[in-house]
PDB file of N, CA and C in Angstrom:
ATOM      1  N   UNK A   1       6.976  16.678 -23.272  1.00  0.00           N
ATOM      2  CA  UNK A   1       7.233  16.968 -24.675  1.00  0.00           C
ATOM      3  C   UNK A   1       8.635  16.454 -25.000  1.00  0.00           C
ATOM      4  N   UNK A   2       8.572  15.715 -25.977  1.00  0.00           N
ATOM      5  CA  UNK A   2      10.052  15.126 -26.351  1.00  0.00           C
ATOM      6  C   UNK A   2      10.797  15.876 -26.927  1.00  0.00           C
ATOM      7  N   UNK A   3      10.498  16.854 -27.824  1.00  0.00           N
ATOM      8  CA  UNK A   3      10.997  17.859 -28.903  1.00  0.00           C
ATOM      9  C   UNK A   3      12.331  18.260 -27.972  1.00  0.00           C
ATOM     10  N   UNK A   4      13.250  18.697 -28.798  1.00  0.00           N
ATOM     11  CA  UNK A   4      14.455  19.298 -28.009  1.00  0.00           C
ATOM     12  C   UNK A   4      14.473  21.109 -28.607  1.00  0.00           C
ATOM     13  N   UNK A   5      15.280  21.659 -27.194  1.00  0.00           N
ATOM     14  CA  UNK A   5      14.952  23.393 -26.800  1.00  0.00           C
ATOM     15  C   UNK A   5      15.189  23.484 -28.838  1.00  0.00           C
ATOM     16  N   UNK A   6      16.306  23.180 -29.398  1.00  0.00           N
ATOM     17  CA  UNK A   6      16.469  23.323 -30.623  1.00  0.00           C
ATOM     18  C   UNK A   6      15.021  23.138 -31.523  1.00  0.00           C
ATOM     19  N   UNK A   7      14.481  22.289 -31.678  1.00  0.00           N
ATOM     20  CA  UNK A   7      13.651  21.764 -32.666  1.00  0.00           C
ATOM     21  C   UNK A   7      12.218  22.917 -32.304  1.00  0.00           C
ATOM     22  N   UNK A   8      12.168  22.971 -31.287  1.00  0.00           N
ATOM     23  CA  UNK A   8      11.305  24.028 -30.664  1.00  0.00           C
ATOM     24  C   UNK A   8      11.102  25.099 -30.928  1.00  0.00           C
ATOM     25  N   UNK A   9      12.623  25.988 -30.954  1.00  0.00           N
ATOM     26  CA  UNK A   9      12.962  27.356 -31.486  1.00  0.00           C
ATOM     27  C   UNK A   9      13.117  27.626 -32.702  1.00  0.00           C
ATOM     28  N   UNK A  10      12.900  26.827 -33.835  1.00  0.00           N
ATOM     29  CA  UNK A  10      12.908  27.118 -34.973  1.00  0.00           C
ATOM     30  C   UNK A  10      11.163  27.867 -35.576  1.00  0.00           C
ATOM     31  N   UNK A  11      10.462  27.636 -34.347  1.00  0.00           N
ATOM     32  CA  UNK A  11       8.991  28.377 -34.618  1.00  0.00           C
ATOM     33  C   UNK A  11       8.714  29.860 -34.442  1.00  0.00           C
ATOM     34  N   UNK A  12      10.428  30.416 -33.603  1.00  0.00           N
ATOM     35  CA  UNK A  12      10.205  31.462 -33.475  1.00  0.00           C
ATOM     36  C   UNK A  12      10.245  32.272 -34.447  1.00  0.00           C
ATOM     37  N   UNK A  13      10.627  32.153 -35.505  1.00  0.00           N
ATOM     38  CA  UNK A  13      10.418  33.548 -37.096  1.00  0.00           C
ATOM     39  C   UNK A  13       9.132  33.799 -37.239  1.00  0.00           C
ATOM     40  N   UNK A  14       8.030  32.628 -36.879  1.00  0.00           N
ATOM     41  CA  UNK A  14       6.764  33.185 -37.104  1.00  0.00           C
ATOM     42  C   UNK A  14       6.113  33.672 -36.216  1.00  0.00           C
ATOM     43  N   UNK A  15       6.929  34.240 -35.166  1.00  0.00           N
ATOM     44  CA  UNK A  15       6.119  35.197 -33.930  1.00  0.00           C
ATOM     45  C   UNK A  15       6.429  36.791 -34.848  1.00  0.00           C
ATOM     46  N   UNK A  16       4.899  37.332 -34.406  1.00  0.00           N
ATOM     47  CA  UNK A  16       4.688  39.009 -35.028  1.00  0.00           C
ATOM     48  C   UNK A  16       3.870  39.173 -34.175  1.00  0.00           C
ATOM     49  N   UNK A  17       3.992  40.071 -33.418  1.00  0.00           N
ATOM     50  CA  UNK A  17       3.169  40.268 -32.278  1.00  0.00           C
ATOM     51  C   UNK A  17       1.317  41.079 -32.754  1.00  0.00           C
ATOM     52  N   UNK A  18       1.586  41.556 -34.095  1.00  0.00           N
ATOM     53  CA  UNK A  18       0.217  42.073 -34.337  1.00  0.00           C
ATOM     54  C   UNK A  18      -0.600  40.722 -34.969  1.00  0.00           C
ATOM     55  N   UNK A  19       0.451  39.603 -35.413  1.00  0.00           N
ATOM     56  CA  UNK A  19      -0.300  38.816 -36.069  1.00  0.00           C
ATOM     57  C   UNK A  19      -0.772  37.928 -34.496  1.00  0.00           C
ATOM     58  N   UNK A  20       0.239  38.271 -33.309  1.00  0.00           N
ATOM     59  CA  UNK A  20      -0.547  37.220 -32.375  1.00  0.00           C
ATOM     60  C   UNK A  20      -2.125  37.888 -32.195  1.00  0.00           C
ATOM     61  N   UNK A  21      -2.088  38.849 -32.057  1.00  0.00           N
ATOM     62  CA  UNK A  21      -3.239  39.558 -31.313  1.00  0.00           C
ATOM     63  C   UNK A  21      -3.870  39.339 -32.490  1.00  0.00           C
ATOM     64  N   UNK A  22      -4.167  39.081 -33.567  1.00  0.00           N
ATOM     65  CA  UNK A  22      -5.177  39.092 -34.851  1.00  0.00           C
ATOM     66  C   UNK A  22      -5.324  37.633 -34.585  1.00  0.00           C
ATOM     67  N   UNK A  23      -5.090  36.681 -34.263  1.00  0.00           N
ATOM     68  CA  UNK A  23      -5.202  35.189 -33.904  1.00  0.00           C
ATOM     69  C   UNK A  23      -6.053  35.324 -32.889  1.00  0.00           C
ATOM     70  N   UNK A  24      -5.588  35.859 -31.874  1.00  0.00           N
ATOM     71  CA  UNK A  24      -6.122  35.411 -30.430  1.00  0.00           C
ATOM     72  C   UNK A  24      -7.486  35.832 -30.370  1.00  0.00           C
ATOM     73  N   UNK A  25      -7.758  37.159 -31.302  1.00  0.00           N
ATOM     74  CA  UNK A  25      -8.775  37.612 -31.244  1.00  0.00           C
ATOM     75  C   UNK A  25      -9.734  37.033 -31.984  1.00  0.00           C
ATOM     76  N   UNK A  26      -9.449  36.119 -33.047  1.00  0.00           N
ATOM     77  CA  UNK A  26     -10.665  35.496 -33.581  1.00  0.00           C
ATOM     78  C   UNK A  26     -10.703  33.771 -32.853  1.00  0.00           C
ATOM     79  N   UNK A  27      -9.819  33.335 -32.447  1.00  0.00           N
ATOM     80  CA  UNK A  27      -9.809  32.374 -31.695  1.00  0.00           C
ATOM     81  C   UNK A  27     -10.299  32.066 -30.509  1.00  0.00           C
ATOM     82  N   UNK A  28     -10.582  33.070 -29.815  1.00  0.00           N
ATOM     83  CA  UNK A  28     -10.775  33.346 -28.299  1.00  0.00           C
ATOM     84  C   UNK A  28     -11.828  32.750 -27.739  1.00  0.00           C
ATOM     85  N   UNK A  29     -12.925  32.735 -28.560  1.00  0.00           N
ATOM     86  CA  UNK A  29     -14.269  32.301 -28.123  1.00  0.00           C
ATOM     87  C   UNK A  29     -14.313  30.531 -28.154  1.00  0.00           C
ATOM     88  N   UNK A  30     -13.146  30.176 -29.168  1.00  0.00           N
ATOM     89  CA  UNK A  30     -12.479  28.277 -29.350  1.00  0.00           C
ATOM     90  C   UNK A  30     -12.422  27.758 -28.291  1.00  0.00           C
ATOM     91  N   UNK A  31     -10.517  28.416 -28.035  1.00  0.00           N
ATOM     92  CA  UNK A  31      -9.711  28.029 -27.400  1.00  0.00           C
ATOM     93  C   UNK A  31     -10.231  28.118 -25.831  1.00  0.00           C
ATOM     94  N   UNK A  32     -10.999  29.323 -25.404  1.00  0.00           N
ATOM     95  CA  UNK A  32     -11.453  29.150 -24.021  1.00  0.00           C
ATOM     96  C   UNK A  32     -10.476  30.118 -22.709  1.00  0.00           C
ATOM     97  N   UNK A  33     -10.840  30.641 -21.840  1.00  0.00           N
ATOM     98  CA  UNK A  33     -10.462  31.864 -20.808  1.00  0.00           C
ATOM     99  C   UNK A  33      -8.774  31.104 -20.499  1.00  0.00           C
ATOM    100  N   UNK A  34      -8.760  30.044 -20.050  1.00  0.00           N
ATOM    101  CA  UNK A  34      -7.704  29.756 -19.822  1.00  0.00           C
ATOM    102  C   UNK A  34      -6.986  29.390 -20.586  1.00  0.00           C
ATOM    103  N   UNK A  35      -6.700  29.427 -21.861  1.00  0.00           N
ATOM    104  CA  UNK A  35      -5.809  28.977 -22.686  1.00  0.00           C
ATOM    105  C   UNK A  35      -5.394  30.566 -23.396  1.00  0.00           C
ATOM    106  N   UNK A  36      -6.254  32.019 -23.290  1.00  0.00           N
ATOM    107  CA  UNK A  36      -6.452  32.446 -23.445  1.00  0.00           C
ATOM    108  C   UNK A  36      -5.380  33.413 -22.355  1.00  0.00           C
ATOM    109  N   UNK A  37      -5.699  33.132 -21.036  1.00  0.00           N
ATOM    110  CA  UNK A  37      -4.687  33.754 -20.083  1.00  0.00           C
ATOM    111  C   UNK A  37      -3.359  33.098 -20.136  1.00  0.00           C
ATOM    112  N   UNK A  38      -3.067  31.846 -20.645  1.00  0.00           N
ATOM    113  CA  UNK A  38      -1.596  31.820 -20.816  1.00  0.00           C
ATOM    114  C   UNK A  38      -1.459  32.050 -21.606  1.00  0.00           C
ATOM    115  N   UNK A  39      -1.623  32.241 -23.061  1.00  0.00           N
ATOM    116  CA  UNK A  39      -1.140  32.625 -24.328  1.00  0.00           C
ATOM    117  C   UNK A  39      -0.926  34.577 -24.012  1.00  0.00           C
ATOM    118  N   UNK A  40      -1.890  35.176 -23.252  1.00  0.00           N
ATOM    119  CA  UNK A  40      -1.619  36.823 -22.745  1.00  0.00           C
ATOM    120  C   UNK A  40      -0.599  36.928 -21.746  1.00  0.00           C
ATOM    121  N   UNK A  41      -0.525  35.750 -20.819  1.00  0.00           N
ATOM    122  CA  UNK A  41       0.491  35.727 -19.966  1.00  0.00           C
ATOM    123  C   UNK A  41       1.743  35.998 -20.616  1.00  0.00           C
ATOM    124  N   UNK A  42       2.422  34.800 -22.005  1.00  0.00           N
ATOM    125  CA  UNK A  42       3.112  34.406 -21.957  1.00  0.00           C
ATOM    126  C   UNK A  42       3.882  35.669 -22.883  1.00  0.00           C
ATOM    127  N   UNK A  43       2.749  36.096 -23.280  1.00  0.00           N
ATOM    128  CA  UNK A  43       3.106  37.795 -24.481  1.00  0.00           C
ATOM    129  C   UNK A  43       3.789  38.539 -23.315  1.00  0.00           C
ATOM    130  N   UNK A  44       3.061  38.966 -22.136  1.00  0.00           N
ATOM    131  CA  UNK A  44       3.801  39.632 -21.268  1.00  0.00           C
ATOM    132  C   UNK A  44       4.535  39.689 -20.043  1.00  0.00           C
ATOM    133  N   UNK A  45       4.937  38.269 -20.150  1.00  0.00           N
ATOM    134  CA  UNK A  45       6.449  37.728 -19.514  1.00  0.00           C
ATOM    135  C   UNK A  45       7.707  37.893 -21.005  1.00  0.00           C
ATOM    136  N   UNK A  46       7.268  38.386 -22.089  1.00  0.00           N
ATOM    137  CA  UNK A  46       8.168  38.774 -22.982  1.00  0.00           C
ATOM    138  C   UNK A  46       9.128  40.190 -22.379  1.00  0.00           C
ATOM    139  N   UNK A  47       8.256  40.996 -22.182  1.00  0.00           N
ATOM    140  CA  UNK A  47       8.770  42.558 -21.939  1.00  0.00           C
ATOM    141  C   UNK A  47       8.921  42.600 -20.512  1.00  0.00           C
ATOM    142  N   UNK A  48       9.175  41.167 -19.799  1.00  0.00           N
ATOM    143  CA  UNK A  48       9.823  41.538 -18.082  1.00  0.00           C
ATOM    144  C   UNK A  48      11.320  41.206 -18.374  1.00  0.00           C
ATOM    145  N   UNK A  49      12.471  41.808 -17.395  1.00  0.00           N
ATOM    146  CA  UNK A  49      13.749  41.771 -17.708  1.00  0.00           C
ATOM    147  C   UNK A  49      13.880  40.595 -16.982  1.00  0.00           C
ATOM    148  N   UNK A  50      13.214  40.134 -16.086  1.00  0.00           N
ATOM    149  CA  UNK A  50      13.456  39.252 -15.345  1.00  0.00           C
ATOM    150  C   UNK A  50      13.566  38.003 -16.153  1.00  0.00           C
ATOM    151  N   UNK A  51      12.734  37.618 -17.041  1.00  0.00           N
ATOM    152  CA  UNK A  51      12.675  36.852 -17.770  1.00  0.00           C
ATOM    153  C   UNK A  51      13.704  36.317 -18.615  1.00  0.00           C
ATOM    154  N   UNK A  52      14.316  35.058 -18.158  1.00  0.00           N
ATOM    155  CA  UNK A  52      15.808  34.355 -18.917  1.00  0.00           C
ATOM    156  C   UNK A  52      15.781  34.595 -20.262  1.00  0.00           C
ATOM    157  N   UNK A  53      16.919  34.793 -21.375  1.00  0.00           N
ATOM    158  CA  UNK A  53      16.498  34.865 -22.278  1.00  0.00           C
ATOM    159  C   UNK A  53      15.795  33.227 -23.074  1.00  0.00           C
ATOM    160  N   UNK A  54      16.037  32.054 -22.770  1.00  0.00           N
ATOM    161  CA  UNK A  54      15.449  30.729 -23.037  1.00  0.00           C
ATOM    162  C   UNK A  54      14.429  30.728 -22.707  1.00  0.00           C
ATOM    163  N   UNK A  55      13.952  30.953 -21.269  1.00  0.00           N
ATOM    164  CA  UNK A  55      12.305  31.221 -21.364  1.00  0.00           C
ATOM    165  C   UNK A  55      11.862  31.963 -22.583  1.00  0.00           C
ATOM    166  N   UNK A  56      12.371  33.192 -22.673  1.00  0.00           N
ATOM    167  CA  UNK A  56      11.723  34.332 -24.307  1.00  0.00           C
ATOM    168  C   UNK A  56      11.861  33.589 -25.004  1.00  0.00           C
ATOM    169  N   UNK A  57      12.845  32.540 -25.554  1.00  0.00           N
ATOM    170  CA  UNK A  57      13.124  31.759 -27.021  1.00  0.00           C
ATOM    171  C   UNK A  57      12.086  30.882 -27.021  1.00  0.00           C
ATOM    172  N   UNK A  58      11.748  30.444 -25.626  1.00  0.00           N
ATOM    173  CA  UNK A  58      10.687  29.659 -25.680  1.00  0.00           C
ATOM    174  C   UNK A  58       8.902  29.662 -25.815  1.00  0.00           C
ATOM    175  N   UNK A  59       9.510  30.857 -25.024  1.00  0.00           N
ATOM    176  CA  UNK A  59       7.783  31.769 -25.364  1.00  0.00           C
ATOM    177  C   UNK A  59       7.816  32.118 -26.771  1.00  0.00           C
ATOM    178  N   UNK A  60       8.260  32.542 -27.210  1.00  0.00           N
ATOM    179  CA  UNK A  60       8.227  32.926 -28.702  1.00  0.00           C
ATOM    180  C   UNK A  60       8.157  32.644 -29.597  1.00  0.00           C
ATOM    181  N   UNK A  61       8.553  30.906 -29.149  1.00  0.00           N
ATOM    182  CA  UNK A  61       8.923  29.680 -30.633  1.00  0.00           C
ATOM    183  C   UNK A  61       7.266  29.592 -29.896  1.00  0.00           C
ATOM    184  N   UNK A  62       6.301  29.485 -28.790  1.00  0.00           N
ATOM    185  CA  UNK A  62       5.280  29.051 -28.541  1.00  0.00           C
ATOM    186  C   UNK A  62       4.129  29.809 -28.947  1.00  0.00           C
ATOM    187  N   UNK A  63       4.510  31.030 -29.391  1.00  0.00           N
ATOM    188  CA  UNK A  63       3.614  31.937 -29.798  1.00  0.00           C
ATOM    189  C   UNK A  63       3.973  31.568 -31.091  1.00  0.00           C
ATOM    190  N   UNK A  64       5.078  32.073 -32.061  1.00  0.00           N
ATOM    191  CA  UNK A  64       5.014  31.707 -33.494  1.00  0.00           C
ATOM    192  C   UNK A  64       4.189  30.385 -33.901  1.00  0.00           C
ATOM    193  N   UNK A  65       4.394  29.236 -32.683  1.00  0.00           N
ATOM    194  CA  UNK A  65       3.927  27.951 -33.154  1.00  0.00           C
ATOM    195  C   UNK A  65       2.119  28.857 -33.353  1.00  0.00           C
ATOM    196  N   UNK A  66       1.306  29.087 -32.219  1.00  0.00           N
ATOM    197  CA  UNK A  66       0.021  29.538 -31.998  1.00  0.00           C
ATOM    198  C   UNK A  66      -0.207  30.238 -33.453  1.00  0.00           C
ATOM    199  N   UNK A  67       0.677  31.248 -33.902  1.00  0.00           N
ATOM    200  CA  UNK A  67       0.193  31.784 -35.103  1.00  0.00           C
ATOM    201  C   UNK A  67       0.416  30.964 -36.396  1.00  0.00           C
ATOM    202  N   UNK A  68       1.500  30.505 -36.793  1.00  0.00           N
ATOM    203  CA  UNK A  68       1.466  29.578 -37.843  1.00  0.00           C
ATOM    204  C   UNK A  68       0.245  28.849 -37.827  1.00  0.00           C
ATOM    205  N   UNK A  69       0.114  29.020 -39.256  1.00  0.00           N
ATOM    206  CA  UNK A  69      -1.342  28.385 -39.980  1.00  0.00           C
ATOM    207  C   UNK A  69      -1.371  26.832 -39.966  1.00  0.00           C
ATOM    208  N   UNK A  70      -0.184  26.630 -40.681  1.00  0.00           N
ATOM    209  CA  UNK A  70       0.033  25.333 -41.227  1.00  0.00           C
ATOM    210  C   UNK A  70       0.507  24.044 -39.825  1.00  0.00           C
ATOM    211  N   UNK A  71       0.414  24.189 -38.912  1.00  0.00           N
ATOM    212  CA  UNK A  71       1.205  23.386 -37.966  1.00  0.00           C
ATOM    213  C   UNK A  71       0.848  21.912 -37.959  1.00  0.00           C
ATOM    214  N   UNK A  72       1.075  20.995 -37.388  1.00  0.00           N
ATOM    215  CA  UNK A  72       0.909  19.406 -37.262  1.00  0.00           C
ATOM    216  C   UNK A  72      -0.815  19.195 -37.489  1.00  0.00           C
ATOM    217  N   UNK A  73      -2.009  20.118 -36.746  1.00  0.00           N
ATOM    218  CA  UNK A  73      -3.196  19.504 -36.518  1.00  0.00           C
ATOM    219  C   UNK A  73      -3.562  21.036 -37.220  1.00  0.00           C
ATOM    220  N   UNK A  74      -4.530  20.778 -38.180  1.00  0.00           N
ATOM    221  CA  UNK A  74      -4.897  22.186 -38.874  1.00  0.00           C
ATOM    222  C   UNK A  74      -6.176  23.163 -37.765  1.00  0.00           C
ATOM    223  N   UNK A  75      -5.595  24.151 -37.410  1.00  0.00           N
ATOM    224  CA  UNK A  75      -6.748  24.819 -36.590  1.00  0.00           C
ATOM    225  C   UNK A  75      -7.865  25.047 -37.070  1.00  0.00           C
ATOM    226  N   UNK A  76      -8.013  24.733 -38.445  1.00  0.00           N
ATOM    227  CA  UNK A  76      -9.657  24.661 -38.836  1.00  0.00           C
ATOM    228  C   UNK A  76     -10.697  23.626 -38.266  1.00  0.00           C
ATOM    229  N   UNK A  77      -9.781  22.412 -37.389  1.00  0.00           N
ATOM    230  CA  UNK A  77     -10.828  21.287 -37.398  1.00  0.00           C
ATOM    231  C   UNK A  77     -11.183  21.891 -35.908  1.00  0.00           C
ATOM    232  N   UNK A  78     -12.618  21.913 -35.643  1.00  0.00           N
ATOM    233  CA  UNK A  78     -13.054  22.507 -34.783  1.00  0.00           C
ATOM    234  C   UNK A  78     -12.517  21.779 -33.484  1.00  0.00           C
ATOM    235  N   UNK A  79     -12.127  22.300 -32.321  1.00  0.00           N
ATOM    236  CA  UNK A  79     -11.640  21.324 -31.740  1.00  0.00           C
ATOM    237  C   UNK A  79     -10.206  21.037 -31.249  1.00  0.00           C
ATOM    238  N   UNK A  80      -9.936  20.039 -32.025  1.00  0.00           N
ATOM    239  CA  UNK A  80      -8.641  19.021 -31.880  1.00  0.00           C
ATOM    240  C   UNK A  80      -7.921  19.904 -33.002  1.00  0.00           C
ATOM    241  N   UNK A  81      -8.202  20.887 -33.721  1.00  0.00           N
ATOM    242  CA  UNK A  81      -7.474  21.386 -34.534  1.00  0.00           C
ATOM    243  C   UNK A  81      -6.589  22.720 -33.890  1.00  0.00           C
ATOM    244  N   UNK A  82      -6.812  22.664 -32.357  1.00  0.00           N
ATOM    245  CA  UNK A  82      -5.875  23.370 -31.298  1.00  0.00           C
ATOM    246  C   UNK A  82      -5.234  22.985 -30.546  1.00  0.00           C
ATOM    247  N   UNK A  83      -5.156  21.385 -30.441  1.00  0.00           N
ATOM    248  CA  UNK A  83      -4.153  20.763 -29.381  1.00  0.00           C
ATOM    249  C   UNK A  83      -3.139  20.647 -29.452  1.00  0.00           C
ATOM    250  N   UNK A  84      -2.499  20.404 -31.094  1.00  0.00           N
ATOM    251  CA  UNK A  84      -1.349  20.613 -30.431  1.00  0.00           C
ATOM    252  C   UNK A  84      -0.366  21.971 -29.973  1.00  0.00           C
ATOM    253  N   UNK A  85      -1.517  23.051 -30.671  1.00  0.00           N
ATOM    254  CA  UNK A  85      -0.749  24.672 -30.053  1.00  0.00           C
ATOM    255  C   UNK A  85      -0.995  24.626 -28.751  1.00  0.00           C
ATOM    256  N   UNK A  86      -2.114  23.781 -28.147  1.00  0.00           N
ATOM    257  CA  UNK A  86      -2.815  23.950 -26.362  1.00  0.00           C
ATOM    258  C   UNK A  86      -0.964  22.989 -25.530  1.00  0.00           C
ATOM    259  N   UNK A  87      -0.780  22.009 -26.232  1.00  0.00           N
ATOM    260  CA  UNK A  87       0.189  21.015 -25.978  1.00  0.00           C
ATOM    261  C   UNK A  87       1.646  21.849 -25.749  1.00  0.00           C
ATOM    262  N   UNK A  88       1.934  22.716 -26.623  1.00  0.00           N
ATOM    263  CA  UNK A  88       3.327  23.616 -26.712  1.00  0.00           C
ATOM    264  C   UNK A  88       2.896  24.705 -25.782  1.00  0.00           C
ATOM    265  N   UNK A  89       1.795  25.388 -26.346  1.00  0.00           N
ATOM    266  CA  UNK A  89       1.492  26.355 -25.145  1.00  0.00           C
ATOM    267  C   UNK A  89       1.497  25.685 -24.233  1.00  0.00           C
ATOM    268  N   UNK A  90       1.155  24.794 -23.173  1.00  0.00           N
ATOM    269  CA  UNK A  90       1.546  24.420 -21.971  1.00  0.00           C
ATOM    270  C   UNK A  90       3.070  23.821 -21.411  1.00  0.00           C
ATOM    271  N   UNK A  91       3.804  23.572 -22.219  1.00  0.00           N
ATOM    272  CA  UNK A  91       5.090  23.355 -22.398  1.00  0.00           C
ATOM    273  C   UNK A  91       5.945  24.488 -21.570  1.00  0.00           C
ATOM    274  N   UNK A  92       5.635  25.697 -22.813  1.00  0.00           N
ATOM    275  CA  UNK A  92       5.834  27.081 -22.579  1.00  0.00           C
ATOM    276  C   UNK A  92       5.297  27.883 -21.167  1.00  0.00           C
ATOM    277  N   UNK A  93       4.408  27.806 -20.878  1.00  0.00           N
ATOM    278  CA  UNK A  93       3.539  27.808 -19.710  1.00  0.00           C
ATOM    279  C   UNK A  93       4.441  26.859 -18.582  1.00  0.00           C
ATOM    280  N   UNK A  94       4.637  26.154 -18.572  1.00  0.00           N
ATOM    281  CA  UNK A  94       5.203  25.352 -17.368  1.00  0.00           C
ATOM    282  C   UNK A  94       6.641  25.857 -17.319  1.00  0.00           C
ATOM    283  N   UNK A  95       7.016  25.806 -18.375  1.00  0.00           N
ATOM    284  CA  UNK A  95       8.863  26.643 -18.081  1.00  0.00           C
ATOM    285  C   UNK A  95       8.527  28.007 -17.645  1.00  0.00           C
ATOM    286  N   UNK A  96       7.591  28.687 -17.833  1.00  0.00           N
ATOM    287  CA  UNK A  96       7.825  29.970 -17.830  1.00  0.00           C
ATOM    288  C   UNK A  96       7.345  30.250 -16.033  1.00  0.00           C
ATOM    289  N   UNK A  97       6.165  29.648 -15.871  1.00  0.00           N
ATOM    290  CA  UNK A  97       5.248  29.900 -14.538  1.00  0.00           C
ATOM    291  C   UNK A  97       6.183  30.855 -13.547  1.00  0.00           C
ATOM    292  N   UNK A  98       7.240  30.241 -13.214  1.00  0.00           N
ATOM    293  CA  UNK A  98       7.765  30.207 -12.343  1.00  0.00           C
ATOM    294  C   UNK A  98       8.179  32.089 -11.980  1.00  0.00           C
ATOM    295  N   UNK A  99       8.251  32.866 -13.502  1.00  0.00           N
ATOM    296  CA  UNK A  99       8.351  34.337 -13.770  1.00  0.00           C
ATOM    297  C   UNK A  99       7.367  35.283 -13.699  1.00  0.00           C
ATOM    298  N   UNK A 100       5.999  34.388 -13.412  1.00  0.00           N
ATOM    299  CA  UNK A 100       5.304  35.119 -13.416  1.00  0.00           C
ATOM    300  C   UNK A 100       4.922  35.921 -12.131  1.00  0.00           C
ATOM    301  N   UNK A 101       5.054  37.331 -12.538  1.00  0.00           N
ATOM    302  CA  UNK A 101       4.838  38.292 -11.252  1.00  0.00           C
ATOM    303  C   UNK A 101       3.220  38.339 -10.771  1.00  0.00           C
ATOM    304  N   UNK A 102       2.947  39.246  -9.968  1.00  0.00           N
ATOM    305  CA  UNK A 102       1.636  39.002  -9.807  1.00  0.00           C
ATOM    306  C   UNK A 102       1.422  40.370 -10.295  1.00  0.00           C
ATOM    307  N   UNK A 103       2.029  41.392 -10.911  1.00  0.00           N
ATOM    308  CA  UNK A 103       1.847  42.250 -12.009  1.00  0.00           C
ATOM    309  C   UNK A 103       1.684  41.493 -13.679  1.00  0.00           C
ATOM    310  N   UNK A 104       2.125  40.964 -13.713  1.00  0.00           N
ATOM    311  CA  UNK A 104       1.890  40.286 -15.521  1.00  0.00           C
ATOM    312  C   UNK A 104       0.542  39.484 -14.887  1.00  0.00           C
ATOM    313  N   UNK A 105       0.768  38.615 -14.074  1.00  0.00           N
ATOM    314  CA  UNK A 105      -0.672  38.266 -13.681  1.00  0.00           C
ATOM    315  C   UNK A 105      -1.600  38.854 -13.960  1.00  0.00           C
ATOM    316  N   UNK A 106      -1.549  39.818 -13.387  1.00  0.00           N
ATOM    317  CA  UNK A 106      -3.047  40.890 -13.293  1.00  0.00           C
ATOM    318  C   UNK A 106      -3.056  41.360 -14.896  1.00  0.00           C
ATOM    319  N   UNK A 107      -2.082  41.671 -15.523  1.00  0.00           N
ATOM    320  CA  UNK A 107      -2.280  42.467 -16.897  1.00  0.00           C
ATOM    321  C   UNK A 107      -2.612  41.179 -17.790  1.00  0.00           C
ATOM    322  N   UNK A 108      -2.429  40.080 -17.308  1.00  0.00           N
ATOM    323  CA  UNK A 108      -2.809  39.300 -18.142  1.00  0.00           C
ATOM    324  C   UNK A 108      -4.282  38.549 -17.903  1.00  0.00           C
ATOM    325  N   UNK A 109      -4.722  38.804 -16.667  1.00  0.00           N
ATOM    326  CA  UNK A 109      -6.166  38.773 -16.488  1.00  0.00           C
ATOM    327  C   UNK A 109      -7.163  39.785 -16.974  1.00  0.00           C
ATOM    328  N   UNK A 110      -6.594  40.802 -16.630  1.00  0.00           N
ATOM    329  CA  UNK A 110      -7.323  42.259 -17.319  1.00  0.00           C
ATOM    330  C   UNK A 110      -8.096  41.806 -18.541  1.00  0.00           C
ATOM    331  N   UNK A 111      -6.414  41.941 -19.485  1.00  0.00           N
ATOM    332  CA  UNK A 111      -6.251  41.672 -20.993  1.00  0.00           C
ATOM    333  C   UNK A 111      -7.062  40.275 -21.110  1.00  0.00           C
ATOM    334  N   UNK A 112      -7.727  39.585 -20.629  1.00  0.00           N
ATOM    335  CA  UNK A 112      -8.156  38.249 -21.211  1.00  0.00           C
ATOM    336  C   UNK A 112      -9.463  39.141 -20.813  1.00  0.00           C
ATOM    337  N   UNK A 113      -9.959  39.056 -19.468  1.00  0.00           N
ATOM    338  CA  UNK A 113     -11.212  40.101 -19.664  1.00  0.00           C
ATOM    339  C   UNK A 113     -11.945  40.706 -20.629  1.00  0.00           C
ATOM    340  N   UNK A 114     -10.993  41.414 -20.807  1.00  0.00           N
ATOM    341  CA  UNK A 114     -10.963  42.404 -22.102  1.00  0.00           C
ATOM    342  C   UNK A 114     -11.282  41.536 -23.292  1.00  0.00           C
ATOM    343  N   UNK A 115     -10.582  40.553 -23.555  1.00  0.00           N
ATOM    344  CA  UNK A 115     -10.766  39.946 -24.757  1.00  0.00           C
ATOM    345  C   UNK A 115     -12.570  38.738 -24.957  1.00  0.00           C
ATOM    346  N   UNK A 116     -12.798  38.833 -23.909  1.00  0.00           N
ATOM    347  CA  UNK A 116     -14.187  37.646 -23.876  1.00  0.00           C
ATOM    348  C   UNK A 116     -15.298  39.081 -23.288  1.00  0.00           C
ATOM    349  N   UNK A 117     -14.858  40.010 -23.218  1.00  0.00           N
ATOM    350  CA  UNK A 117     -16.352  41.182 -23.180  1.00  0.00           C
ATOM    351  C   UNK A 117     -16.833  41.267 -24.162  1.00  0.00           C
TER     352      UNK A 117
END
């Protein structure tokens, strides 16, 4: 991703954590289990202390990006109208991996579970 940490973090005002979960939940059946466990992952590598605060700026500008309506590729087009949130979410996902416990793991497998029952 070429974007710089700056240009990135300006997506974070549109993170609301009830509006993520109102996204994810009608999206879920789209986007697919694994895009699904990092976007739950990446919610709860928010509330570990361990977690740098740039990873959070980054998770957060990656979640606001996921909820914003309006972004580069409109999420209405079935499809390709999620790549480029799949593109940042993996961005986010690759900086972050490295924090992930095998407690957020599990709560974030649960929680995806949970979400495709």
């Amino acid at each position: 991703m070429t974007a710089t940490y700056h240009q990135l973090t300006k997506y974070t005002k549109y993170y609301e954590p009830k509006k993520f979960w109102h996204k994810i939940e009608k999206v879920t059946a789209v986007i697919g289990k694994k895009v699904v466990f990092q976007l739950v992952a990446l919610y709860f590598l928010l509330s570990d202390k361990k977690t740098p605060f740039k990873i959070k700026a980054t998770i957060i500008a990656a979640l606001g990006y996921f909820i914003l309506p309006a972004d580069l590729v409109a999420d209405i087009i079935p499809v390709f109208g999620f790549t480029d949130d799949i593109a940042f979410l993996s961005y986010a996902f690759t900086k972050a991996h490295s924090y992930l416990t095998d407690d957020i793991r599990n709560k974030a497998e649960d929680k995806t579970e949970e979400l495709f029952a």
